[in-house]
PDB file of N, CA and C in Angstrom:
ATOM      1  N   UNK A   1      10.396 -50.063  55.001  1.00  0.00           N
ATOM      2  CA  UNK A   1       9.137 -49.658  54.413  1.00  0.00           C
ATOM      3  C   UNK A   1       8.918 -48.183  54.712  1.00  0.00           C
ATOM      4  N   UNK A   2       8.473 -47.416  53.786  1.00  0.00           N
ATOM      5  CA  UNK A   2       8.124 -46.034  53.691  1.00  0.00           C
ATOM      6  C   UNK A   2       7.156 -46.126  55.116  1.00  0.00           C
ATOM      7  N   UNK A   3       6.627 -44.363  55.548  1.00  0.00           N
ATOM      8  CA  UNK A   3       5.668 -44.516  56.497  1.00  0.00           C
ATOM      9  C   UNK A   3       4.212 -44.749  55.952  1.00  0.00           C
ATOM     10  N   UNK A   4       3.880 -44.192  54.371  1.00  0.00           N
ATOM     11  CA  UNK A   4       2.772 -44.626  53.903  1.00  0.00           C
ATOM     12  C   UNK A   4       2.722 -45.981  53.678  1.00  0.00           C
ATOM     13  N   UNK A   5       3.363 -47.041  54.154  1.00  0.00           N
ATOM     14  CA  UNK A   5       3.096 -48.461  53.568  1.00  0.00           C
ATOM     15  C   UNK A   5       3.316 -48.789  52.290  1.00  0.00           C
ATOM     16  N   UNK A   6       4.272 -48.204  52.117  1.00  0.00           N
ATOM     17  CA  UNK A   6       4.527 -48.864  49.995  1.00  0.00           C
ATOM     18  C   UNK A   6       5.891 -49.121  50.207  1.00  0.00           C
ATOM     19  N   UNK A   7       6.248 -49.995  49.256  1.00  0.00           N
ATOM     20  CA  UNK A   7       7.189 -50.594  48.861  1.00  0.00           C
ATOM     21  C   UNK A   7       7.880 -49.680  47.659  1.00  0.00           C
ATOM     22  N   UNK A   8       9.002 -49.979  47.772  1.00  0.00           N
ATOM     23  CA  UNK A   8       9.144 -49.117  46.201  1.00  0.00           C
ATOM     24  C   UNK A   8       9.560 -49.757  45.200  1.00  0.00           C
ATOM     25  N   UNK A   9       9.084 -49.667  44.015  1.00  0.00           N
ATOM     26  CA  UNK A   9       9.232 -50.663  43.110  1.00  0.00           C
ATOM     27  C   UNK A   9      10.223 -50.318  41.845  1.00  0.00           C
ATOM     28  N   UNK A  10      11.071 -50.895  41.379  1.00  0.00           N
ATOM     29  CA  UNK A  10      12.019 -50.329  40.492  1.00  0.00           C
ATOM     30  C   UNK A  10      11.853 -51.459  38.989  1.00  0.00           C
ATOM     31  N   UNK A  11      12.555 -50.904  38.313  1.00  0.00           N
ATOM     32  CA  UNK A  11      12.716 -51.578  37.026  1.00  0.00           C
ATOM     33  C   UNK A  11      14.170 -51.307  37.180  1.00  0.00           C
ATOM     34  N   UNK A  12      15.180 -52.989  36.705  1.00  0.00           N
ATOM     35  CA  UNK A  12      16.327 -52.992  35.977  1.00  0.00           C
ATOM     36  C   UNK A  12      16.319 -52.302  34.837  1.00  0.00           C
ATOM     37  N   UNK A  13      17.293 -52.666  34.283  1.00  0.00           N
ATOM     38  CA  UNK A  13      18.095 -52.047  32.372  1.00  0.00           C
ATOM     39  C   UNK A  13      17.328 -52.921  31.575  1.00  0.00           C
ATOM     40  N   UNK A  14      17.284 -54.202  32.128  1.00  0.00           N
ATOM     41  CA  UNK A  14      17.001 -55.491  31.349  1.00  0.00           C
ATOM     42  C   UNK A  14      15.878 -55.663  31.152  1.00  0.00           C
ATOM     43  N   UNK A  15      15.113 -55.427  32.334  1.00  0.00           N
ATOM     44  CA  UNK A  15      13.472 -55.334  32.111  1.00  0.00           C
ATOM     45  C   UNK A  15      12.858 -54.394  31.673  1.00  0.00           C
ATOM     46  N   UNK A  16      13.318 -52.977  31.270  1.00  0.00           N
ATOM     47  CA  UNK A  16      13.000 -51.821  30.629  1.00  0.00           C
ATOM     48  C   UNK A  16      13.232 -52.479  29.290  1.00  0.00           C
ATOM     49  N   UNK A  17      14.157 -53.243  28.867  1.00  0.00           N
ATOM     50  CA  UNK A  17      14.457 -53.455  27.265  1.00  0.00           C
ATOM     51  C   UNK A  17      13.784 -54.586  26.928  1.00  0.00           C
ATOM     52  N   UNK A  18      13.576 -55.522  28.150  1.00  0.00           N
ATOM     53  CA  UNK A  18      12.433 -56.653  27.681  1.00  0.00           C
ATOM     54  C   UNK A  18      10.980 -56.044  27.329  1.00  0.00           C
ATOM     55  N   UNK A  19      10.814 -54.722  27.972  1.00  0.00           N
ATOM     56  CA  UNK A  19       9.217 -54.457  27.786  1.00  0.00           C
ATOM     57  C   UNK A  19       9.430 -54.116  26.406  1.00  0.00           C
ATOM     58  N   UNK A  20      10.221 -53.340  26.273  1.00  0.00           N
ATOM     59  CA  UNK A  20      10.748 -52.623  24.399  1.00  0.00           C
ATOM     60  C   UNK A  20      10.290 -53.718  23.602  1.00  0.00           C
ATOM     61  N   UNK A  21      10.886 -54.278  24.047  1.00  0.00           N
ATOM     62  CA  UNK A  21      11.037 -55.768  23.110  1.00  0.00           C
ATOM     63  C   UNK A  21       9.477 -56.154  22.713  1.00  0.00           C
ATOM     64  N   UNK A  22       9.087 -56.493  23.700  1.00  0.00           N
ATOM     65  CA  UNK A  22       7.397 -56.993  23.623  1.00  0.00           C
ATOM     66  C   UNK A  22       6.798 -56.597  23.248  1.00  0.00           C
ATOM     67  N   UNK A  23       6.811 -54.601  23.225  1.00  0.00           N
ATOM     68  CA  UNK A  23       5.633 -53.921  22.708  1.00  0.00           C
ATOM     69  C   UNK A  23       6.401 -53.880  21.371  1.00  0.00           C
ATOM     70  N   UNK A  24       7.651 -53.407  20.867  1.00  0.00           N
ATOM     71  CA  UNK A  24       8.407 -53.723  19.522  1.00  0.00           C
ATOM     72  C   UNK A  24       7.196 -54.755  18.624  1.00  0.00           C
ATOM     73  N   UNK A  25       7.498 -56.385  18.854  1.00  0.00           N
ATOM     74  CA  UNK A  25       7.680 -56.874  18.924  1.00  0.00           C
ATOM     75  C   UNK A  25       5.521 -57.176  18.332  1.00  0.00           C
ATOM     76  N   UNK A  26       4.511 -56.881  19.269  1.00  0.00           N
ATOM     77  CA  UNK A  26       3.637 -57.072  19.613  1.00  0.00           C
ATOM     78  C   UNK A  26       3.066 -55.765  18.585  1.00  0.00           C
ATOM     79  N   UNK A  27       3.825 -54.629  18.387  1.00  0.00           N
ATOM     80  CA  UNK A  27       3.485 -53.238  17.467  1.00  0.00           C
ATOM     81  C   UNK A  27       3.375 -53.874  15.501  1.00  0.00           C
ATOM     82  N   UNK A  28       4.501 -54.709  15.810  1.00  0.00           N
ATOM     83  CA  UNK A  28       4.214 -55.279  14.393  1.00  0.00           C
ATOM     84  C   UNK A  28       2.536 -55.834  13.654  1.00  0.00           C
ATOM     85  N   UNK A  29       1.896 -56.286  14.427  1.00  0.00           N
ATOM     86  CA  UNK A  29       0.879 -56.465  14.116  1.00  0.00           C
ATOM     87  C   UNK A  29      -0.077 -55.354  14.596  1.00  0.00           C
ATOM     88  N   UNK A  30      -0.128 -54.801  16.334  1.00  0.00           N
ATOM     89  CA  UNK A  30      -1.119 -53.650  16.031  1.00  0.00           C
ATOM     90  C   UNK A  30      -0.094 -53.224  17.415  1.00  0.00           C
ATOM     91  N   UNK A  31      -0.341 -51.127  16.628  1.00  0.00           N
ATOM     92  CA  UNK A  31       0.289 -50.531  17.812  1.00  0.00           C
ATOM     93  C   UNK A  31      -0.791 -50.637  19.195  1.00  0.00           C
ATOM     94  N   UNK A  32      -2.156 -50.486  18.929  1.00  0.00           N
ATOM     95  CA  UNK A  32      -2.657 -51.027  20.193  1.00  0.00           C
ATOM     96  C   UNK A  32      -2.786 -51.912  21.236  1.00  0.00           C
ATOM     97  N   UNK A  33      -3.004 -52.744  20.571  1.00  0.00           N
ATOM     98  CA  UNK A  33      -2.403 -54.387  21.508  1.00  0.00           C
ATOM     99  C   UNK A  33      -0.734 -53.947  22.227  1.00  0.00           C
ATOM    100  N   UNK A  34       0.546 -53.533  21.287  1.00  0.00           N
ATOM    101  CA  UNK A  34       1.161 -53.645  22.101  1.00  0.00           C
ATOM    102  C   UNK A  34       0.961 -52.334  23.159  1.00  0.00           C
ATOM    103  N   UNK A  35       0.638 -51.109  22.684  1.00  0.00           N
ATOM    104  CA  UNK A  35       0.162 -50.298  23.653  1.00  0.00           C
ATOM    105  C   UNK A  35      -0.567 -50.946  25.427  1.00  0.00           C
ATOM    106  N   UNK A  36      -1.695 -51.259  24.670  1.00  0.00           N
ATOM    107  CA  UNK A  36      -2.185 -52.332  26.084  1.00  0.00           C
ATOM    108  C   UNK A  36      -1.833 -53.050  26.683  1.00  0.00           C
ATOM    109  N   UNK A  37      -0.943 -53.990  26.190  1.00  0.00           N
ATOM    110  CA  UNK A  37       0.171 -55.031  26.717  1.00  0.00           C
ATOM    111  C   UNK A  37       0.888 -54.287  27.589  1.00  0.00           C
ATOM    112  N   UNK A  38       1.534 -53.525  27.351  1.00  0.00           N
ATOM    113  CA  UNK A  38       2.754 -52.783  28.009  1.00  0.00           C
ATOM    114  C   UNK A  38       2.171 -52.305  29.432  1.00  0.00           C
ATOM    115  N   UNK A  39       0.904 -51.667  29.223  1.00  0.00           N
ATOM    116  CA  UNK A  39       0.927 -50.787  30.112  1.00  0.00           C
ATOM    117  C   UNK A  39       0.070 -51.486  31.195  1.00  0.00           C
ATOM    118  N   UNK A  40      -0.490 -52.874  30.441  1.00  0.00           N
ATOM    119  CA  UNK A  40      -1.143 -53.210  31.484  1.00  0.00           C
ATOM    120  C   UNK A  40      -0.268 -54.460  32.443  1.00  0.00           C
ATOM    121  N   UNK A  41       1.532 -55.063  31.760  1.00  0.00           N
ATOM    122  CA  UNK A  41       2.308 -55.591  32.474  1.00  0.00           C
ATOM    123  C   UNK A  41       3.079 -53.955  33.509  1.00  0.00           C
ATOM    124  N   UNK A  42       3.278 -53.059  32.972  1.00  0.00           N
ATOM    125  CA  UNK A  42       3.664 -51.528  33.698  1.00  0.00           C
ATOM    126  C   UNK A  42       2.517 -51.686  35.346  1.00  0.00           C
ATOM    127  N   UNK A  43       0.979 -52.014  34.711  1.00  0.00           N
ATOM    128  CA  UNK A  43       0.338 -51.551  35.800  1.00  0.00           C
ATOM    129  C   UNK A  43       0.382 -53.290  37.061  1.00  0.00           C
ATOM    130  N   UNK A  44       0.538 -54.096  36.675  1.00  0.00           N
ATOM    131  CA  UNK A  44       1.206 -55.041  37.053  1.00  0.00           C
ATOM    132  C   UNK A  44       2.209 -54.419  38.245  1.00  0.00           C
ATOM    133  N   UNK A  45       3.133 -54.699  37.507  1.00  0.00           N
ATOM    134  CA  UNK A  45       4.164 -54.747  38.246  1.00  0.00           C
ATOM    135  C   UNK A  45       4.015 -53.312  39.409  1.00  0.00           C
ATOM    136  N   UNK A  46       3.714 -51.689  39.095  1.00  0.00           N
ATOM    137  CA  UNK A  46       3.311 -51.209  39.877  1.00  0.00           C
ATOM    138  C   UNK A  46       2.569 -51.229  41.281  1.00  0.00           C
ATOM    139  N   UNK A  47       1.483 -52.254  41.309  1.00  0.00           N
ATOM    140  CA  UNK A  47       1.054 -53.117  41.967  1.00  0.00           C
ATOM    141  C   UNK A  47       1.458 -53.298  43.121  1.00  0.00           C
ATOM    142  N   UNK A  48       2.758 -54.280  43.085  1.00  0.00           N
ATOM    143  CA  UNK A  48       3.417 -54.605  43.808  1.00  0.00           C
ATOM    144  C   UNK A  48       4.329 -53.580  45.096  1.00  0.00           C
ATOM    145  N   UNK A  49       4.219 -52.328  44.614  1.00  0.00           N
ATOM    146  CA  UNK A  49       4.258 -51.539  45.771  1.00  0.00           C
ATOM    147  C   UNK A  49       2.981 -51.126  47.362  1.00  0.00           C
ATOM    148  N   UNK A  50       2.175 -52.398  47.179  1.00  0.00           N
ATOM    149  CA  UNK A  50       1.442 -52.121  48.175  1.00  0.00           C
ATOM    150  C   UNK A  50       1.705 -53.706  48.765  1.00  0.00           C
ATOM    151  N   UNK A  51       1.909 -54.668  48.334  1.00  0.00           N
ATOM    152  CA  UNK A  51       2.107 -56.047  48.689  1.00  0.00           C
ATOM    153  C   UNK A  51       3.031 -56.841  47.566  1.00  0.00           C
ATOM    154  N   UNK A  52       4.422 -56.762  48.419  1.00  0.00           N
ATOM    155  CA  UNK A  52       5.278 -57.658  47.413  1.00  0.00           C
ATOM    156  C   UNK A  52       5.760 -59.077  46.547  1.00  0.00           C
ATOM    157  N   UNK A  53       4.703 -59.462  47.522  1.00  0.00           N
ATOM    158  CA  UNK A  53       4.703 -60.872  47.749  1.00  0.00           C
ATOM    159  C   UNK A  53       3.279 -61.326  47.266  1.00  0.00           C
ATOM    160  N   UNK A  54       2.724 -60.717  46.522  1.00  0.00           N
ATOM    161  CA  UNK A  54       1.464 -60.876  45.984  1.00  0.00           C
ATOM    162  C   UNK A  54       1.070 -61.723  44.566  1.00  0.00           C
ATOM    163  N   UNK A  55       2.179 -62.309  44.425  1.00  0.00           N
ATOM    164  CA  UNK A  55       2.443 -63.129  43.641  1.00  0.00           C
ATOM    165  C   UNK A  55       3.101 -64.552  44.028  1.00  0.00           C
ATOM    166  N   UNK A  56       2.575 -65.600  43.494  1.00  0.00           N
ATOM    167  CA  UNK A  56       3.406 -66.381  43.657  1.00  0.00           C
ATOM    168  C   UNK A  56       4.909 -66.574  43.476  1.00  0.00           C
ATOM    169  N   UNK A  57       5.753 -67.804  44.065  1.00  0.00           N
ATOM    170  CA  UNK A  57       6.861 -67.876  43.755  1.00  0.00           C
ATOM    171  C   UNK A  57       6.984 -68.531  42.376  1.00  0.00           C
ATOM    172  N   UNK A  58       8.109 -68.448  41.998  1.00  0.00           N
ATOM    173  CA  UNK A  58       8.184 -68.731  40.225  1.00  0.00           C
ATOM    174  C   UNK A  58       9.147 -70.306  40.888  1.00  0.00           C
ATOM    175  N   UNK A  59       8.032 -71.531  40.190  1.00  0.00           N
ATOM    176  CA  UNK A  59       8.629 -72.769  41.337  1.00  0.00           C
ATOM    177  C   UNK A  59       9.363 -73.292  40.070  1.00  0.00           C
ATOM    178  N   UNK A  60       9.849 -72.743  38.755  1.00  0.00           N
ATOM    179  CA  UNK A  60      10.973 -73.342  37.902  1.00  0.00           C
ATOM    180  C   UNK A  60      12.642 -72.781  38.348  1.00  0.00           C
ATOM    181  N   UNK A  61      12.631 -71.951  39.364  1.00  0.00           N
ATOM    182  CA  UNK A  61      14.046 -71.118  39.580  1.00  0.00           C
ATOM    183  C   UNK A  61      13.535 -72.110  41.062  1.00  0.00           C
ATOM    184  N   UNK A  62      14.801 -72.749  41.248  1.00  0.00           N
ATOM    185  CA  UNK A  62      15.190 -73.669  42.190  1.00  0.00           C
ATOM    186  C   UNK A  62      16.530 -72.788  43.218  1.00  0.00           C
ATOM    187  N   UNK A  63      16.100 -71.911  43.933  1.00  0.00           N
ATOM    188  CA  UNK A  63      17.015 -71.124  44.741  1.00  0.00           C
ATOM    189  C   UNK A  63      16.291 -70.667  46.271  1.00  0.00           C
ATOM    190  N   UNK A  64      16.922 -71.445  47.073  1.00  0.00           N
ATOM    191  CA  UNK A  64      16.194 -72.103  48.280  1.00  0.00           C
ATOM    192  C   UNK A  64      16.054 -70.593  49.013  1.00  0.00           C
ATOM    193  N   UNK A  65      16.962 -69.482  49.020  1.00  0.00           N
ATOM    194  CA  UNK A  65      16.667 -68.199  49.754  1.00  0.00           C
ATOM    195  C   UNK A  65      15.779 -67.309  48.300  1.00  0.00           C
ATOM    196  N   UNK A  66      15.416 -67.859  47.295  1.00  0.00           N
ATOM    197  CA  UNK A  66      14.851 -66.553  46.185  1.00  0.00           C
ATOM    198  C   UNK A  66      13.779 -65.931  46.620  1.00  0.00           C
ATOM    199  N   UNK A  67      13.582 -64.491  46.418  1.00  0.00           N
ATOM    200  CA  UNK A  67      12.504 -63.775  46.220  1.00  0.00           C
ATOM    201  C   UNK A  67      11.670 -63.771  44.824  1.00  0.00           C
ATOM    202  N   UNK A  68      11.638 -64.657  43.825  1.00  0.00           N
ATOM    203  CA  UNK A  68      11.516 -64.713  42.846  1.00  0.00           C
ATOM    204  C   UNK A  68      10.146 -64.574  42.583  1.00  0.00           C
ATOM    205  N   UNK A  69       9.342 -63.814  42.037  1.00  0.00           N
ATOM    206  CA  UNK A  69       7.907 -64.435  42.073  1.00  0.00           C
ATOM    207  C   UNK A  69       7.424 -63.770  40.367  1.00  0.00           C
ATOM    208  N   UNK A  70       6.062 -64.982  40.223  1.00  0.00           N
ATOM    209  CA  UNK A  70       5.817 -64.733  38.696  1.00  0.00           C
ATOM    210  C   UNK A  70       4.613 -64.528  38.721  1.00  0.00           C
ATOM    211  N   UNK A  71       4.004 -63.755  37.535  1.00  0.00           N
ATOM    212  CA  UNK A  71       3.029 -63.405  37.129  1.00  0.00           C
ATOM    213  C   UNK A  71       2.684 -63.662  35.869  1.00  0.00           C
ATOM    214  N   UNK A  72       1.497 -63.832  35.120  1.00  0.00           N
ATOM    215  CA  UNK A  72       1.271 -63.666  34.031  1.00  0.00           C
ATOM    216  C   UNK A  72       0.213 -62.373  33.619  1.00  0.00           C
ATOM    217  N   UNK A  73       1.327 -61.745  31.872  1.00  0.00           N
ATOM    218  CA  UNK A  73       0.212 -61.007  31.679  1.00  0.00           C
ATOM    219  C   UNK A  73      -0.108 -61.010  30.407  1.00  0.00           C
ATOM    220  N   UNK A  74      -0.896 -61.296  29.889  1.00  0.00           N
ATOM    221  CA  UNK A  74      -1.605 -62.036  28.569  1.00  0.00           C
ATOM    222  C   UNK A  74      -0.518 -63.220  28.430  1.00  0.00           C
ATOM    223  N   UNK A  75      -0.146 -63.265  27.348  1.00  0.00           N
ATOM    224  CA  UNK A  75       0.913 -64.811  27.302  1.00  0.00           C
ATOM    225  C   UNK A  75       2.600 -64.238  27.495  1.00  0.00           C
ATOM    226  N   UNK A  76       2.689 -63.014  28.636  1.00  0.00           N
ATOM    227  CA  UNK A  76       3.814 -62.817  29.078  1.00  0.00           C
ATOM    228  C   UNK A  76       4.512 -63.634  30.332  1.00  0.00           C
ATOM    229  N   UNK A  77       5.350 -64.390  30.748  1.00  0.00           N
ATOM    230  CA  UNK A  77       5.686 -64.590  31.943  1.00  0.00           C
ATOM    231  C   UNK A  77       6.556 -63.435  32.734  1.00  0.00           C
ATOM    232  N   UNK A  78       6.238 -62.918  33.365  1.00  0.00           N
ATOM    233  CA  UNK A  78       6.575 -61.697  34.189  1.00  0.00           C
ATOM    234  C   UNK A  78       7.571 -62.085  35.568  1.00  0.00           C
ATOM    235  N   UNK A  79       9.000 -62.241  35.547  1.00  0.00           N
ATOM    236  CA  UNK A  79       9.445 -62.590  36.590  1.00  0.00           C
ATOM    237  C   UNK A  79      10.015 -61.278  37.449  1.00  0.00           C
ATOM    238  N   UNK A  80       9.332 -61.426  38.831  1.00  0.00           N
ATOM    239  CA  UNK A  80       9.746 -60.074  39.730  1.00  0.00           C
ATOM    240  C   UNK A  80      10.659 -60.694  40.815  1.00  0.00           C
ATOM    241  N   UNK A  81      11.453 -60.042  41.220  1.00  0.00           N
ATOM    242  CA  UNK A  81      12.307 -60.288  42.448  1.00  0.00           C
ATOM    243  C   UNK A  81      11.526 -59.074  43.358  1.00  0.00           C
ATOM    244  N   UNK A  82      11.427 -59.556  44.519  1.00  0.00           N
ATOM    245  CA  UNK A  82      11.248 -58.693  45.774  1.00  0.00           C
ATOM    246  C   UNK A  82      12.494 -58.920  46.701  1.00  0.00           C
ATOM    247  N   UNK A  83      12.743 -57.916  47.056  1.00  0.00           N
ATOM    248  CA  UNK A  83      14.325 -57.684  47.820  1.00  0.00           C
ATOM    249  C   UNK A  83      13.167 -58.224  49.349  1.00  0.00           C
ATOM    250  N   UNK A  84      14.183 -58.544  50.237  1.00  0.00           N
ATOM    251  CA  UNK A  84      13.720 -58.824  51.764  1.00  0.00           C
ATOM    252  C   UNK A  84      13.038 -57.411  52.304  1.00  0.00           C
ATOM    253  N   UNK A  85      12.436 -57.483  53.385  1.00  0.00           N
ATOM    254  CA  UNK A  85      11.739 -56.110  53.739  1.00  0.00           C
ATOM    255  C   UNK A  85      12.632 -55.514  54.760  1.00  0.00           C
ATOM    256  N   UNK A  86      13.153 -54.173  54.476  1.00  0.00           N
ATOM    257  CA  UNK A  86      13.722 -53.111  55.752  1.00  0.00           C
ATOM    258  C   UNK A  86      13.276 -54.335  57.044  1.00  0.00           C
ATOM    259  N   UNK A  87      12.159 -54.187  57.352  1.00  0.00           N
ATOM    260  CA  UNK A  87      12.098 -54.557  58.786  1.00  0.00           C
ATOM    261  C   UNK A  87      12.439 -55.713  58.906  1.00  0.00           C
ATOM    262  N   UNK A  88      12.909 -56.717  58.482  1.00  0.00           N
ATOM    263  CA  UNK A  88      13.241 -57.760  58.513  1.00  0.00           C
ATOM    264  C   UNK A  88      14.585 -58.055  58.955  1.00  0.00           C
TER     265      UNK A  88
END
């Protein structure tokens, strides 16, 4: 952990192209909605650099060591992995 207390939070390849996808996807009907969508799963997941674990675990992924945890944001399911903590 940093000395300010944050976590640092990253985006994969995959989840950069899933957001594409959604606001793509969500733009067809209005660029605002997907505008808002995006940025408010972006401010989501940002989030999670002050408490990683601030989400529940995602209890459909059956993996007895996972960091897996889910969120919802409007009718998105949002799956985050949190890596173990430095101090741990």
């Amino acid at each position: 952990m940093k000395k300010s207390g944050r976590y640092k939070v990253t985006w994969d390849i995959k989840a950069r192209f899933s957001l594409l996808e959604i606001c793509d996807y969500i733009s067809k009907e209005s660029l605002q909605a997907a505008k808002r969508v995006g940025l408010k799963i972006v401010k989501t997941t940002k989030s999670l650099h002050k408490n990683p674990e601030r989400f529940a675990k995602e209890h459909y992924i059956e993996i007895e060591t996972s960091n897996i945890r889910s969120v919802v944001v409007w009718s998105y399911n949002c799956l985050l992995y949190t890596s173990p903590s430095p101090r741990d």
